[in-house]
C-alpha atoms as a PDB file:
ATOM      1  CA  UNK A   1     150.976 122.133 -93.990  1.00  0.00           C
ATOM      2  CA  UNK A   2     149.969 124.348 -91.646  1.00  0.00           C
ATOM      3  CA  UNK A   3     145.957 124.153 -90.178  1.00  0.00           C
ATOM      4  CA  UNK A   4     143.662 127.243 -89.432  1.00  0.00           C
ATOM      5  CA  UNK A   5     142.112 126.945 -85.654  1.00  0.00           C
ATOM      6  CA  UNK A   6     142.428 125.254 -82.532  1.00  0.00           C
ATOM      7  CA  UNK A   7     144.118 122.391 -81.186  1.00  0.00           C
ATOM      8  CA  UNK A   8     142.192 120.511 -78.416  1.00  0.00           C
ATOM      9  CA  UNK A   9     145.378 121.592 -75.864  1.00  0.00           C
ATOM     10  CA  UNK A  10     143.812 125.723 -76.483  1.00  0.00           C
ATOM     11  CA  UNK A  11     140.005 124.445 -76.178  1.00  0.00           C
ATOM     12  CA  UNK A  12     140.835 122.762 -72.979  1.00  0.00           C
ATOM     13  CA  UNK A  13     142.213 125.743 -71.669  1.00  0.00           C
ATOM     14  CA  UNK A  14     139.357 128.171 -72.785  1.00  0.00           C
ATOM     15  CA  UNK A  15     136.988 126.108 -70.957  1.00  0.00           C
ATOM     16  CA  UNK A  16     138.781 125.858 -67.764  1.00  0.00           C
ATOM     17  CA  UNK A  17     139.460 129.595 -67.538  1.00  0.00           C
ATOM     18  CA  UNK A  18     135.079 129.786 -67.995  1.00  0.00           C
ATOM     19  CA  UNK A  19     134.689 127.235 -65.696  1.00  0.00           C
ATOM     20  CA  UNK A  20     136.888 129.020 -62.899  1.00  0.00           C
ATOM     21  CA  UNK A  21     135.179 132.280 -63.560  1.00  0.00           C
ATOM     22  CA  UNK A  22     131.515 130.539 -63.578  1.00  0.00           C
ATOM     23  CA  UNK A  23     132.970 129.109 -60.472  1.00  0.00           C
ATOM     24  CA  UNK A  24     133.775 132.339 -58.672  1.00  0.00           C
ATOM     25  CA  UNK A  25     130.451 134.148 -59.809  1.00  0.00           C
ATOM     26  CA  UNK A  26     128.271 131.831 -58.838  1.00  0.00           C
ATOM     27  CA  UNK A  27     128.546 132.116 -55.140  1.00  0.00           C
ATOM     28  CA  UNK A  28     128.283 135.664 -55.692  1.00  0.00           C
ATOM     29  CA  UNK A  29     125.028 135.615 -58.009  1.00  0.00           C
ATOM     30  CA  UNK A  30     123.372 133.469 -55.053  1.00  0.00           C
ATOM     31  CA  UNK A  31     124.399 135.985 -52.394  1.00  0.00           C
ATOM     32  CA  UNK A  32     122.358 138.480 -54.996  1.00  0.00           C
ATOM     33  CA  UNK A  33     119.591 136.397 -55.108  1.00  0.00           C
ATOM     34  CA  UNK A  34     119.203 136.046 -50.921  1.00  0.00           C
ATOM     35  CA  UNK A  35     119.557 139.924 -50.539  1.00  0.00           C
ATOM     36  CA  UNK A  36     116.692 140.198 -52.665  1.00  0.00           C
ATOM     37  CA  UNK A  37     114.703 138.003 -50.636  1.00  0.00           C
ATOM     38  CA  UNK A  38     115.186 139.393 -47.901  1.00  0.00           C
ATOM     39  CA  UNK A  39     114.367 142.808 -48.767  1.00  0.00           C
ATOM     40  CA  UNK A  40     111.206 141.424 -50.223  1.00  0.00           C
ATOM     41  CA  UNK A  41     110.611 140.118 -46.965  1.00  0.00           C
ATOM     42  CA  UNK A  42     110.836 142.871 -45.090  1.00  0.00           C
ATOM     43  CA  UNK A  43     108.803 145.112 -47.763  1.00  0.00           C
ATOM     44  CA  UNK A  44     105.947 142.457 -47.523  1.00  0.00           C
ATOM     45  CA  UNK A  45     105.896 141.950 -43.641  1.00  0.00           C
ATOM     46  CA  UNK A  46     105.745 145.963 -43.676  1.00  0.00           C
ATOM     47  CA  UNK A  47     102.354 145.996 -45.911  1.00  0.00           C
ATOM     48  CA  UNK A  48     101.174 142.569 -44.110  1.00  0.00           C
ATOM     49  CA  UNK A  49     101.755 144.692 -40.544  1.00  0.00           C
ATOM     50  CA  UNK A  50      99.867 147.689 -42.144  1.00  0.00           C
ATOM     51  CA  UNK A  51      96.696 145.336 -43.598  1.00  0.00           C
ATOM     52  CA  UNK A  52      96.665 144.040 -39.545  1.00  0.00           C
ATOM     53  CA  UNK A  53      96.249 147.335 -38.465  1.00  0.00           C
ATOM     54  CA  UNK A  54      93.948 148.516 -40.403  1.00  0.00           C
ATOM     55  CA  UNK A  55      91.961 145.360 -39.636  1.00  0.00           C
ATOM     56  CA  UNK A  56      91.961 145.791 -36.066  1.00  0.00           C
ATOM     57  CA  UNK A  57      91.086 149.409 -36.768  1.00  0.00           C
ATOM     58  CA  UNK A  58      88.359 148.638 -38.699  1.00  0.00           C
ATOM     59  CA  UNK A  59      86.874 145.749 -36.651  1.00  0.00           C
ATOM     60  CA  UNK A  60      86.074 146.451 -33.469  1.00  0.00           C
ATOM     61  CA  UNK A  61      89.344 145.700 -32.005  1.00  0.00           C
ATOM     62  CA  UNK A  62      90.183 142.821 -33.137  1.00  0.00           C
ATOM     63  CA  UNK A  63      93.207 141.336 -34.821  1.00  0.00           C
ATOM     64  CA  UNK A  64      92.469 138.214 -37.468  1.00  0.00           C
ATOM     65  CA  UNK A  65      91.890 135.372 -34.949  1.00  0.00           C
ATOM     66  CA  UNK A  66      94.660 132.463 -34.907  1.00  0.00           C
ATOM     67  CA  UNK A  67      96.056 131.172 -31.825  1.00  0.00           C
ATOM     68  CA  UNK A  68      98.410 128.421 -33.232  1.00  0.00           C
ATOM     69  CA  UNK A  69     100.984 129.346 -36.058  1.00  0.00           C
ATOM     70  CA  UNK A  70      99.294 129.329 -39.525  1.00  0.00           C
ATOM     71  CA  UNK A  71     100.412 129.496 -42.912  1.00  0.00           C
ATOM     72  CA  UNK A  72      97.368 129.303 -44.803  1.00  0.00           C
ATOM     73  CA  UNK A  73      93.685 131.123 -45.091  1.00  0.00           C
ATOM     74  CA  UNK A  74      94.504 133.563 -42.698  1.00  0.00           C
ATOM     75  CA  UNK A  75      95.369 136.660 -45.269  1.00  0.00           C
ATOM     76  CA  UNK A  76      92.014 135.772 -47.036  1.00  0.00           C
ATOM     77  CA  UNK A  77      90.478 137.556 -43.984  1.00  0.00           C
ATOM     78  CA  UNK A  78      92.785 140.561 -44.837  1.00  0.00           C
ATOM     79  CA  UNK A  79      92.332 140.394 -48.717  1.00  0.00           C
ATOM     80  CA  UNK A  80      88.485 140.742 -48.280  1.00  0.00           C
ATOM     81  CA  UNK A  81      88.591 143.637 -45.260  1.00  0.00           C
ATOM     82  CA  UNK A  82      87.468 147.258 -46.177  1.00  0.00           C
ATOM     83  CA  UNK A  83      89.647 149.411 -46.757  1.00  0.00           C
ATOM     84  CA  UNK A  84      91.697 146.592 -48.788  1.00  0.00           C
ATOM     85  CA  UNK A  85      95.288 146.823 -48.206  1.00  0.00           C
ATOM     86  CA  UNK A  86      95.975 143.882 -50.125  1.00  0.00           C
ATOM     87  CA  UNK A  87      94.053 142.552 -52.739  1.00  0.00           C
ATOM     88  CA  UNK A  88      96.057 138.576 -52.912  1.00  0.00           C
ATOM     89  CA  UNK A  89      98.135 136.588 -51.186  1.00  0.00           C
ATOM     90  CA  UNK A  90     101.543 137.072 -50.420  1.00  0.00           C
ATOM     91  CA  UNK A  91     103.773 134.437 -50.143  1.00  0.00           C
ATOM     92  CA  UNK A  92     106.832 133.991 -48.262  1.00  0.00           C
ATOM     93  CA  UNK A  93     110.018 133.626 -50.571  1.00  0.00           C
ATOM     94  CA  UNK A  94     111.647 131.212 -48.789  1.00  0.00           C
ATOM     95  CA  UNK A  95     109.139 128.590 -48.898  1.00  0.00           C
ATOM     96  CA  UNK A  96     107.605 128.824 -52.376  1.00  0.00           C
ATOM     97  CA  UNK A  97     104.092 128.683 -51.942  1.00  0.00           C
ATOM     98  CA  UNK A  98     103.775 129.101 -48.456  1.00  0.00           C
ATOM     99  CA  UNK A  99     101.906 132.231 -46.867  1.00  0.00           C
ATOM    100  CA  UNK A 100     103.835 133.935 -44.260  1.00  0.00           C
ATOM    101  CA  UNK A 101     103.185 132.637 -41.040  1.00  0.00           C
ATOM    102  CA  UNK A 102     100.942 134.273 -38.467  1.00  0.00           C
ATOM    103  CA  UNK A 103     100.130 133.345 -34.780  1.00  0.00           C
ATOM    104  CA  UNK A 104      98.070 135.411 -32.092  1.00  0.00           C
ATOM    105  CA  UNK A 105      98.176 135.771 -28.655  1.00  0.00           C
ATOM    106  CA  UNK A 106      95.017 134.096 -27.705  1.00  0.00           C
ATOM    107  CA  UNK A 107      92.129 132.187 -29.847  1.00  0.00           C
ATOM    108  CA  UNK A 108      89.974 135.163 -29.634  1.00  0.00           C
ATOM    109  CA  UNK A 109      90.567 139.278 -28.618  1.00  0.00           C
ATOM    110  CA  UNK A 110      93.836 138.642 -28.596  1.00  0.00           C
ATOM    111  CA  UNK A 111      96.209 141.493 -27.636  1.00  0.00           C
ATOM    112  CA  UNK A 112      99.409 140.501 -29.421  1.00  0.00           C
ATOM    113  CA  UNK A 113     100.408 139.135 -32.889  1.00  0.00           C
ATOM    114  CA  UNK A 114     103.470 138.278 -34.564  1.00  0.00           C
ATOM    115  CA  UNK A 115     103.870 137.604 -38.887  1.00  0.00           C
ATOM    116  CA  UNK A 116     107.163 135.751 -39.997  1.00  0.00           C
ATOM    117  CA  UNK A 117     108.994 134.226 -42.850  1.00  0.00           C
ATOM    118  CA  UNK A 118     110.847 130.869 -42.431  1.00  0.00           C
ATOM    119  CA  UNK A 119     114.062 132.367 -43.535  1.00  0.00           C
ATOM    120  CA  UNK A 120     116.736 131.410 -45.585  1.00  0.00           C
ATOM    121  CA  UNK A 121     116.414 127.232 -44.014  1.00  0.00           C
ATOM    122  CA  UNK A 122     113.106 126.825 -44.861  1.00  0.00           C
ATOM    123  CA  UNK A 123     111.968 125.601 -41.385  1.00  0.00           C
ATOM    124  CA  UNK A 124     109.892 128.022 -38.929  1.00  0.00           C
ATOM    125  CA  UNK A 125     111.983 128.604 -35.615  1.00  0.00           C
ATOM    126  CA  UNK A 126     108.792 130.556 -34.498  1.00  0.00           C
ATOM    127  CA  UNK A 127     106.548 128.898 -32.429  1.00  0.00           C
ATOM    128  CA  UNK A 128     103.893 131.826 -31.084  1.00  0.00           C
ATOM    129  CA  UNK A 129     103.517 135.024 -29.219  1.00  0.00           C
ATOM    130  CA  UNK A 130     102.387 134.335 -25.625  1.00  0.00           C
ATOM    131  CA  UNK A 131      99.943 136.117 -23.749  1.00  0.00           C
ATOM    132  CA  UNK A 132     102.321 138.708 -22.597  1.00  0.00           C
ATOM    133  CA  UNK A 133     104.001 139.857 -26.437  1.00  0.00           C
ATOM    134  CA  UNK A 134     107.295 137.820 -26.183  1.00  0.00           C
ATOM    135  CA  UNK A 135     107.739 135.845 -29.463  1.00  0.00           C
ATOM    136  CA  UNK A 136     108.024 132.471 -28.611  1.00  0.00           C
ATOM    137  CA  UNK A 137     110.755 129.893 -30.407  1.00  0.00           C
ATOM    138  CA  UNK A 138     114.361 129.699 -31.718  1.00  0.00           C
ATOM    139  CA  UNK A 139     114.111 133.042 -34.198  1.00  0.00           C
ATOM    140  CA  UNK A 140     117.570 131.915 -35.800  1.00  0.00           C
ATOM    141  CA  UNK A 141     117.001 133.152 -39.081  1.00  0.00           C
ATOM    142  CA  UNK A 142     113.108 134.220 -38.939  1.00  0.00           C
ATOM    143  CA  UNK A 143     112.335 137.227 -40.171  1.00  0.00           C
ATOM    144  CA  UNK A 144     109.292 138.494 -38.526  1.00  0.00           C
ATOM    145  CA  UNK A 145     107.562 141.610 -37.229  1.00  0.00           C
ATOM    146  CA  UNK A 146     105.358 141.721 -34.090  1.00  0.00           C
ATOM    147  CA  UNK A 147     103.276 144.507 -31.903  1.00  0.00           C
ATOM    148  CA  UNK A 148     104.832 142.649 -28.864  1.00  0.00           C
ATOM    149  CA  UNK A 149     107.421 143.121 -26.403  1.00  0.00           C
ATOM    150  CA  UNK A 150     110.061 141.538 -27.912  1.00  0.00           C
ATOM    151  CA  UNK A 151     112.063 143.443 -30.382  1.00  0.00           C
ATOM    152  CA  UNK A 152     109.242 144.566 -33.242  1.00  0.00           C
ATOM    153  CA  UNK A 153     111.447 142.494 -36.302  1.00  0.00           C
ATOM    154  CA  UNK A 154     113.187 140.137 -36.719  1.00  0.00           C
ATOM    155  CA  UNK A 155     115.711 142.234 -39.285  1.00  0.00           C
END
């Protein structure tokens, strides 16, 4: 008597030629995924460079004051500035629910700034700007853009 379907031998088979393909696409999905960041990253440090700008434009001078690295409160300054180039908080990718980081040259009138994502390790290699524009830290895989002297991003 002969039986209509599958012996366990066939299933076992199926599901190891879906695991090896699972296996090879995976990698490839997360490679996907990291592009994206990235390019998200560089869109949002663009607009976050453009709301500094216009800030400094648009107030005397000045660029949002922060000495020390920050990654919170300082884009509510931006958010509320006329003319509003962004209206909320944008958060870096690669630390979920983490502002970009932001640090100035100097506590107040500062002359340089510099805006960066952690990167793809989560930790900030970015220490400052100094006094004279050179981004200060290991930049490893920071992205970041600056109106210093060193390189203006980090791409």
């Amino acid at each position: 008597m002969k039986h209509k379907g599958f012996t366990i031998i066939e299933l076992l088979i199926v599901i190891a030629i879906i695991a090896a393909l699972v296996g090879i696409a995976l990698p490839r999905l997360r490679s996907m995924q990291s592009e994206g960041d990235y390019a998200k990253v560089a869109g949002e440090l663009r607009t976050l460079t453009a709301a500094v700008e216009s800030y400094y434009v648009h107030n005397n001078r000045t660029y949002p004051s922060q000495s020390v690295v920050v990654t919170t409160a300082w884009q509510a300054t931006l958010t509320g500035a006329t003319p509003q180039i962004i209206a909320a908080i944008l958060n870096d990718p690669f630390r979920a629910g983490t502002q970009y980081a932001y640090a100035t040259s100097a506590a107040s009138n500062s002359t340089y700034y510099v805006i960066f994502s952690v990167g793809p390790d989560g930790a900030a290699g970015i220490t400052g700007i100094n006094g004279t524009g050179v981004v200060q830290g290991v930049v490893g895989d920071d992205r970041y853009v600056s109106n210093g002297t060193t390189p203006s991003s980090g791409f």
